[in-house]
Protein backbone atom coordinates (compact mmCIF):
# COMPACT_ATOMS: atom_id res chain seq x y z
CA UNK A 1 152.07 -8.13 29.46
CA UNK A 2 153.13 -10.82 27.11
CA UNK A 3 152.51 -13.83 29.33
CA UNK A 4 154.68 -15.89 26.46
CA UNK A 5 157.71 -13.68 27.64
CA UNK A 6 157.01 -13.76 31.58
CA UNK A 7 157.44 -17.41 31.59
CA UNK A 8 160.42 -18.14 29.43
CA UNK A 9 162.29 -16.12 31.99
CA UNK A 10 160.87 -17.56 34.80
CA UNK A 11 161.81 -20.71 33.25
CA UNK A 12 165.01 -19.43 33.00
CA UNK A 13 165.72 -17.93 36.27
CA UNK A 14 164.15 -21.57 37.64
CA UNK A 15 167.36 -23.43 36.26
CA UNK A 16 166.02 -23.88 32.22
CA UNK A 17 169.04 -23.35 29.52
CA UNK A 18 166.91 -25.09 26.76
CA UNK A 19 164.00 -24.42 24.81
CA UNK A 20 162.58 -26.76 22.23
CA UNK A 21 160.98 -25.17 18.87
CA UNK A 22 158.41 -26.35 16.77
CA UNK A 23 158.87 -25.11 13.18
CA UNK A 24 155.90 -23.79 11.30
CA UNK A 25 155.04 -21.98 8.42
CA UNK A 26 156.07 -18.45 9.54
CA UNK A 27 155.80 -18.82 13.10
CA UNK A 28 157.65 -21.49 15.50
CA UNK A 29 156.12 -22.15 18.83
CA UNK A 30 157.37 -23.19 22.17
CA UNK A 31 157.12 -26.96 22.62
CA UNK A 32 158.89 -26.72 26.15
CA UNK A 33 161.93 -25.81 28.32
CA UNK A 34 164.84 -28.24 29.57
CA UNK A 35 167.36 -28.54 31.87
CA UNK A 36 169.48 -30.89 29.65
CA UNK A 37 170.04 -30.42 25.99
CA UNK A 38 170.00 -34.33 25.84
CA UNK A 39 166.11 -34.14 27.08
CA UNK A 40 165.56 -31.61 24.50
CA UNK A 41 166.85 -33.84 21.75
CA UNK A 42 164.67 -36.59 22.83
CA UNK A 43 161.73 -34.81 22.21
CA UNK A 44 162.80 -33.24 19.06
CA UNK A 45 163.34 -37.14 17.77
CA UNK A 46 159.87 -38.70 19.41
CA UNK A 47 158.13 -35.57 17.48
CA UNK A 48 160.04 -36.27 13.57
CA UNK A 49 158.28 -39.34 14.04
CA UNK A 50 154.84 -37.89 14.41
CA UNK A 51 155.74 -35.32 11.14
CA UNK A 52 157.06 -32.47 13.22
CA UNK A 53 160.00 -30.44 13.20
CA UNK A 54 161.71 -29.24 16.15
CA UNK A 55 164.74 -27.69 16.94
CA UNK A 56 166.67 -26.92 20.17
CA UNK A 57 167.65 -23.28 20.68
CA UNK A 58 169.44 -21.50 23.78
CA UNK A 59 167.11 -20.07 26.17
CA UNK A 60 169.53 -17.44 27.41
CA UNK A 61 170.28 -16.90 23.80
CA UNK A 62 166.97 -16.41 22.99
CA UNK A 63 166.36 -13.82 26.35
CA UNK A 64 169.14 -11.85 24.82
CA UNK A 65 167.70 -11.63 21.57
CA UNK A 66 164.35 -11.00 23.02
CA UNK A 67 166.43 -8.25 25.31
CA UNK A 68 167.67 -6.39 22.11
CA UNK A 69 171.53 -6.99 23.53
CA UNK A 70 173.85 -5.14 21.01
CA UNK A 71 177.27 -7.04 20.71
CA UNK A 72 179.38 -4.02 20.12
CA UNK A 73 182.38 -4.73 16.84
CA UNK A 74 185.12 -7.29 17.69
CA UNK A 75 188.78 -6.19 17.17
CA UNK A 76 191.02 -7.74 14.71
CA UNK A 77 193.34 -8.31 17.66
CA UNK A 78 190.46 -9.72 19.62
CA UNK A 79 190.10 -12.24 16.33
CA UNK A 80 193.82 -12.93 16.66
CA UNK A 81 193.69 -14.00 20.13
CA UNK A 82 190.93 -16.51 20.22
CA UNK A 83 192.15 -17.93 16.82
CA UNK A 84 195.61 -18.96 18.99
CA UNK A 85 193.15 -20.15 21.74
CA UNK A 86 191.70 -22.32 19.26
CA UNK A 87 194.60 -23.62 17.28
CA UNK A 88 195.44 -25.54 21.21
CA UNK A 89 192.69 -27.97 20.85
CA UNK A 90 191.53 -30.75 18.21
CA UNK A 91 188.38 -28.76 17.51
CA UNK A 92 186.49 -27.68 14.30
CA UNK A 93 183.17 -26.16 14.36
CA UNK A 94 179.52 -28.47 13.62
CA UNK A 95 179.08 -26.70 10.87
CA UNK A 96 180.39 -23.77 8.65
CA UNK A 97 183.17 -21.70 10.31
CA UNK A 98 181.32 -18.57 8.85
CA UNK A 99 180.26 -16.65 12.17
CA UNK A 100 181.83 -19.70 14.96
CA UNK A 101 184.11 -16.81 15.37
CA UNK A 102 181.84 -13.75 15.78
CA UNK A 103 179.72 -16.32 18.31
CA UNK A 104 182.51 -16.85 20.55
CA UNK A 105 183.91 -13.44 20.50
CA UNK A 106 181.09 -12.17 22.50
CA UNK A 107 180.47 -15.28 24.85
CA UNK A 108 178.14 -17.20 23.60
CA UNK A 109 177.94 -21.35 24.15
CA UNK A 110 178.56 -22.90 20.55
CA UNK A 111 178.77 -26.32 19.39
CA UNK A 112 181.96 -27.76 18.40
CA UNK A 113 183.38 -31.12 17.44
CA UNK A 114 186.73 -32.45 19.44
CA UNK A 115 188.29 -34.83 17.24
CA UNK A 116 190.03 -37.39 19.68
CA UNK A 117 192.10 -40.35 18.64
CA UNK A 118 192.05 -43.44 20.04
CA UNK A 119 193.28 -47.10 19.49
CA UNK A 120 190.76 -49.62 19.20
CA UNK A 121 191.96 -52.85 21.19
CA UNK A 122 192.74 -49.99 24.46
CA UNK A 123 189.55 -48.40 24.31
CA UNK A 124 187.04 -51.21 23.72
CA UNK A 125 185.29 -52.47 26.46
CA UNK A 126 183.54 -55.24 25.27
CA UNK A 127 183.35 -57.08 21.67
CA UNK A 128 180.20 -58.52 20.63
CA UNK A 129 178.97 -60.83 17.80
CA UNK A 130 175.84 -59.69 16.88
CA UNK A 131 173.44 -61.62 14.16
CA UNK A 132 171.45 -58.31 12.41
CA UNK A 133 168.39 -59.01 11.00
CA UNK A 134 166.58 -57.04 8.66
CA UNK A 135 162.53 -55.40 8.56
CA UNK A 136 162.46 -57.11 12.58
CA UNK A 137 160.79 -55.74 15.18
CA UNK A 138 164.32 -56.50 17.53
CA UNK A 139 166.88 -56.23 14.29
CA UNK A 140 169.65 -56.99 16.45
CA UNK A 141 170.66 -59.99 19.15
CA UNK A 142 173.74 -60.73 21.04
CA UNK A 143 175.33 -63.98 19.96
CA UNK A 144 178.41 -63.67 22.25
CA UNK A 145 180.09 -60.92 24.06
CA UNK A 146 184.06 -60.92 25.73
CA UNK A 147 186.44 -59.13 27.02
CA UNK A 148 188.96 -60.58 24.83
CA UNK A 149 189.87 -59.65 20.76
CA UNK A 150 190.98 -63.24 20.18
CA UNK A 151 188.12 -64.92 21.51
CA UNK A 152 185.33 -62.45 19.61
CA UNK A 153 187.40 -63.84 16.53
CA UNK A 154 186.79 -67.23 17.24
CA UNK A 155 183.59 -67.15 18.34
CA UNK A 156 182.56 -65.02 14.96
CA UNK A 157 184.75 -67.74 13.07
CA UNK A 158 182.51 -70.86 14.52
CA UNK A 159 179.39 -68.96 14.01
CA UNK A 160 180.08 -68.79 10.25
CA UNK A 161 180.99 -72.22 10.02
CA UNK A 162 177.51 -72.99 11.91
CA UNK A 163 176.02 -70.59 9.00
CA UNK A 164 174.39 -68.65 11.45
CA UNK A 165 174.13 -65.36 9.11
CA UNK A 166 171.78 -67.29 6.78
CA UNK A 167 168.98 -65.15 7.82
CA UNK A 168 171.04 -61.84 8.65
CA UNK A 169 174.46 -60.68 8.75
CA UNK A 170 176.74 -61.28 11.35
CA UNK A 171 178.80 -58.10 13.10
CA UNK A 172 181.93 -58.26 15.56
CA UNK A 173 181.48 -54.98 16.81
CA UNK A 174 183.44 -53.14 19.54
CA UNK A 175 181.47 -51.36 22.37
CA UNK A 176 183.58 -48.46 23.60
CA UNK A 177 181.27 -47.51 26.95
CA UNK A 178 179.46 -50.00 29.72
CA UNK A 179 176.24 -49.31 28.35
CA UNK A 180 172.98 -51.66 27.41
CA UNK A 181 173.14 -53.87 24.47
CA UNK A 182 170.21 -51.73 21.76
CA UNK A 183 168.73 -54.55 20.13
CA UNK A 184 167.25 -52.13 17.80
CA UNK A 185 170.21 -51.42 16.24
CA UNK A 186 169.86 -47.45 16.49
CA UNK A 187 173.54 -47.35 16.98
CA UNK A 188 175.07 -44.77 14.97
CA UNK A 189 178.85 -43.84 14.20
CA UNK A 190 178.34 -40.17 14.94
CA UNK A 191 177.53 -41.45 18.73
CA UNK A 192 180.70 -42.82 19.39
CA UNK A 193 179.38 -45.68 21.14
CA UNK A 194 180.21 -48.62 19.02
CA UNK A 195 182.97 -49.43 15.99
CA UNK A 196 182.55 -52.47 13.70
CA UNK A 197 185.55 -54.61 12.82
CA UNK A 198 184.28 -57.26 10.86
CA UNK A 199 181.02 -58.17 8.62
CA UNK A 200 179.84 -61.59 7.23
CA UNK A 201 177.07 -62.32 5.02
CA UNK A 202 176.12 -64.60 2.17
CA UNK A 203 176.35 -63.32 -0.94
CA UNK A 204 174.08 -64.81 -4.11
CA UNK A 205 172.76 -67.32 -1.14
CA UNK A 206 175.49 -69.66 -2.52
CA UNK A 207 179.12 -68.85 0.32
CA UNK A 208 179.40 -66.51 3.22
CA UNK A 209 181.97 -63.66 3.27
CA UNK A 210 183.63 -62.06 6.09
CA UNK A 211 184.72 -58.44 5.27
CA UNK A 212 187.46 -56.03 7.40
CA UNK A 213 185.34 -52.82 8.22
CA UNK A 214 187.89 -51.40 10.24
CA UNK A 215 191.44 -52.85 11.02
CA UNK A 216 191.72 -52.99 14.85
CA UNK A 217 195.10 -52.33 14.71
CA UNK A 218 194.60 -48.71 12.90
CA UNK A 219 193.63 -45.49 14.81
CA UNK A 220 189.92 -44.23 15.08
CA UNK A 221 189.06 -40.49 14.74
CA UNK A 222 186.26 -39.89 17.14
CA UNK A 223 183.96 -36.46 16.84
CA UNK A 224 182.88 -35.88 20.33
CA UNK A 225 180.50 -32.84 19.97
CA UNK A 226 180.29 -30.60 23.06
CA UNK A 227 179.88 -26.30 24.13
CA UNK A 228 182.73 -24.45 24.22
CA UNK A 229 182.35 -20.38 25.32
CA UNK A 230 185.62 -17.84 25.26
CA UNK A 231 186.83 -15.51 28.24
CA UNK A 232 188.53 -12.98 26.53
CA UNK A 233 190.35 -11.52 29.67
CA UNK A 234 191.73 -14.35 30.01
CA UNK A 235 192.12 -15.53 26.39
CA UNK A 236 190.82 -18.85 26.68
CA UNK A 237 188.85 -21.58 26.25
CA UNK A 238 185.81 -23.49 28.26
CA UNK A 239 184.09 -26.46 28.07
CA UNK A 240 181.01 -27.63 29.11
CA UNK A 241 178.47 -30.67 28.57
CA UNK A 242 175.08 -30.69 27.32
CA UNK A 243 173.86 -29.38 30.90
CA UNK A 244 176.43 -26.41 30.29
CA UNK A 245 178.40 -27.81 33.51
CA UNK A 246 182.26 -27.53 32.38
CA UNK A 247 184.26 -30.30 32.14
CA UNK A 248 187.86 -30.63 31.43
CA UNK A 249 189.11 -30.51 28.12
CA UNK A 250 189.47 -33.64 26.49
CA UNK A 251 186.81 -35.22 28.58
CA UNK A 252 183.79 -37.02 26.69
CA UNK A 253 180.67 -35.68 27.97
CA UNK A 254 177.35 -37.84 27.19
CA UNK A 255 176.61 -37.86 23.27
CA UNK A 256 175.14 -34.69 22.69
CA UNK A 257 173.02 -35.14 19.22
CA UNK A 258 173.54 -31.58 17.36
CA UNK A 259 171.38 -32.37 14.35
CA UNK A 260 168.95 -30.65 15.80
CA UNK A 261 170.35 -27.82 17.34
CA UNK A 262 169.09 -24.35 15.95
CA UNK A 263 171.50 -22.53 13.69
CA UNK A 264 169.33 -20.37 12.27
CA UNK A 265 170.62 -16.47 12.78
CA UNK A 266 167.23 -15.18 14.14
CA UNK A 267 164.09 -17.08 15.08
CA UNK A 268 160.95 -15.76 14.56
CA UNK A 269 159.22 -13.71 17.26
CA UNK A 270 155.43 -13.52 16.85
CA UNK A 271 154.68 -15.29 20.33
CA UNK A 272 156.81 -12.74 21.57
CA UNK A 273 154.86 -9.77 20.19
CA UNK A 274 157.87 -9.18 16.77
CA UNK A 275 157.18 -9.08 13.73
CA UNK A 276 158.26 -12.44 11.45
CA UNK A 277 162.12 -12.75 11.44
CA UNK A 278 163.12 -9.15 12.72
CA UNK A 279 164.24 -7.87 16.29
CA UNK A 280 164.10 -5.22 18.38
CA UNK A 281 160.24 -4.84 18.04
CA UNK A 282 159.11 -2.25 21.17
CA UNK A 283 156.05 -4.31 22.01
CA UNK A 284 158.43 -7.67 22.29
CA UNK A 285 161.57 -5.92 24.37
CA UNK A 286 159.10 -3.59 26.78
CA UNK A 287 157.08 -7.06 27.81
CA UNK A 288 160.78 -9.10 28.43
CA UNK A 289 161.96 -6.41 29.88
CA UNK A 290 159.23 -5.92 32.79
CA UNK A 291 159.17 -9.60 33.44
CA UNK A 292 162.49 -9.44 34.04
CA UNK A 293 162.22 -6.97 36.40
CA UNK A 294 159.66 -8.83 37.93
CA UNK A 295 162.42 -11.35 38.36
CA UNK A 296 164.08 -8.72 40.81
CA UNK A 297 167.21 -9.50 39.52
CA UNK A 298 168.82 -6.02 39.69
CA UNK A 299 168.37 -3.35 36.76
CA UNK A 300 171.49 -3.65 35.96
CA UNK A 301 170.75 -6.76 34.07
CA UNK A 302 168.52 -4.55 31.98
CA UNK A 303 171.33 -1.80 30.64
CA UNK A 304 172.00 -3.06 26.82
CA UNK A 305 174.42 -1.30 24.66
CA UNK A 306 177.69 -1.36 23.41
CA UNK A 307 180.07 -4.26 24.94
CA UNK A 308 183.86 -4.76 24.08
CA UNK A 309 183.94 -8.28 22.49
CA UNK A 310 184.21 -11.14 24.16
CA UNK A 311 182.74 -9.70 27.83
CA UNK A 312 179.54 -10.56 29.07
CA UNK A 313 176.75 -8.18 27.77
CA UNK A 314 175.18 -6.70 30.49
CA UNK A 315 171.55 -6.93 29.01
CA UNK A 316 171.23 -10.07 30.87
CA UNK A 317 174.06 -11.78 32.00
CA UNK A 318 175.24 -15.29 32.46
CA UNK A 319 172.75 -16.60 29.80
C-alpha cells in the first residue's frame, strides 16, 4: 500500500484541507498538511527564504484527483446560471477567468478577489507618522499615532519643520484594523491593512517635500481575496475564509496571501505511485482507494463517474 496515500487521507479525514508542496525538478513532495491556508502560507514564505519553492494546493482537491473523479460536461444553461450568480457580487477571479468557470461548475473552492469600496477617514482606525528608514534592521518606528485626521496632519507638519526625515522619509499612513504596529515595514497594499496619505523626504539633501499619495477624501478600492464554491440547486453563491468556514458575503476574512496558491491544472503524482503529470494511473487510484476504505467512510464515497455539473461528485465528497 502506498503509505504516501494512507496518510494524506487520514490527514484529511483528521480535519486537514491544506497541503503544502515543495516544487522540484519533476517531482513535488509533501512539505506538510494544515488546517488553515494562512499556516500554509507561512511556511511557503519562511521556505522562499531558504531557496525553496512551495505552493499551497487543496487537499480534498488533490484526494479527488488522486480518486480519478470524472466531472461529467457542464450545460450551457448550467454556464448561464452561475454567470447571473456571479454578476450579484463585486468579484473577479485571482487570476485568468479561463477555467474559474469550469472550477465552480462542479463545486470546487476557488480563489476570488471581492473588490469593496470604502472611504478612508470612516474606515481608518488609527493614523500614524512613521519615520522609514532604509537597509535597518527595524526600517520602521512610530513617531505619533491618533485617532484624529487633523491632528496626524499637524503632528507630520511639526515633524518636518523639526527635519526629522533627514535620515528617512516620513509616512502618515492610515491603519484600517487594531493590529500591531510592524516595524519591519512588511506592510503591503495587497493586504489591506494599511493606506498611505502623505510622504515627505528631502530631495538633493538641500528642502524637504511632502507629497499626496492618496487624497483622503477619494474612495479606496480594496481586493479582499477569499473561497467562493457554487450550489447549483440552488444557483448560488458561498463564501468561506481561509479555514473554508463561510462567512457572509461582504465580510473581510483574515488576509489570505494567494501568491502562492497552486494553479497549476495537475500536480505531479510520483509519491503517489503516477507517472509525471498524468492521472488515473491504476497503481496510484487502487492504493487511495483502499485507504479510504480503511477510513470506513462508506463505499459510496468510492463510486466515481459521471456527475451533472455543479453537484458534489460522489468519488469523495465534501472535499
Amino acid at each position: 500500500m502506498n503509505d504516501r496515500g494512507k496518510w494524506l487521507a487520514g490527514q484529511f479525514w483528521a480535519g486537514k484541507r491544506w497541503i503544502a508542496l515543495e516544487i522540484g525538478r519533476g517531482i513535488d513532495g509533501v512539505h506538510g498538511c494544515y488546517n488553515d491556508y494562512l499556516d500554509a502560507a507561512e511556511v511557503c514564505r519562511r521556505k522562499v527564504t531558504a531557496g525553496k519553492t512551495l505552493r499551497v494546493r487543496m487537499l480534498g482537491l488533490l484526494l479527488k484527483e488522486v480518486n480519478g473523479s470524472f466531472r461529467g460536461i457542464a450545460k450551457e444553461e448550467d454556464r448561464r446560471d452561475l454567470r447571473y450568480a456571479i454578476g450579484k457580487y463585486p468579484l473577479r477571479p485571482f487570476v485568468s477567468q479561463a477555467n474559474w468557470e469550469e472550477e465552480l461548475l462542479f463545486g470546487i473552492y476557488y480563489p476570488v478577489v471581492w473588490l469593496k469600496t470604502i472611504n478612508p477617514l470612516l474606515a481608518v482606525r488609527k493614523y500614524l507618522v512613521v519615520l522609514d528608514r532604509e537597509k535597518a534592521l527595524e526600517n520602521r518606528k512610530k513617531l505619533y499615532s491618533t485617532s484624529e485626521f487633523p491632528q496626524a496632519m499637524l503632528a507630520l507638519e511639526q515633524f518636518v519643520s523639526k527635519g526629522r526625515s533627514q535620515n528617512g522619509i516620513l509616512l502618515l499612513m492610515g491603519q484600517l484594523r487594531d493590529e500591531p504596529f510592524d516595524s519591519q515595514g512588511s506592510e503591503s497594499p495587497h493586504t489591506n491593512s494599511t493606506v498611505v496619505f502623505y510622504r515627505s523626504e528631502w530631495q538633493e539633501g538641500q528642502q524637504m517635500i511632502v507629497s499626496q499619495i492618496h487624497d483622503p477624501t477619494q474612495p479606496i478600492m480594496q481586493s479582499i481575496p477569499m473561497f467562493v464554491r457554487y450550489f447549483a440547486q440552488r444557483r448560488e453563491l458561498a463564501f468561506y475564509d481561509g479555514k473554508l468556514k463561510r462567512i457572509r458575503p461582504g465580510d473581510e476574512p483574515d488576509f489570505i496571501d494567494l501568491s502562492v496558491f497552486d494553479f497549476r491544472k495537475n500536480v505531479l503524482k510520483e509519491e503517489f505511485g503516477y507517472e509525471a503529470g498524468r492521472t488515473g494511473s491504476v497503481k496510484g487510484r487502487s492504493d487511495v482507494l483502499q485507504t479510504l476504505l480503511e477510513t470506513r467512510r462508506g463505499n459510496d464515497l468510492l463510486q466515481s463517474g459521471s456527475h451533472p455539473a455543479g453537484e458534489e461528485a460522489r468519488g469523495v465528497r465534501d472535499l
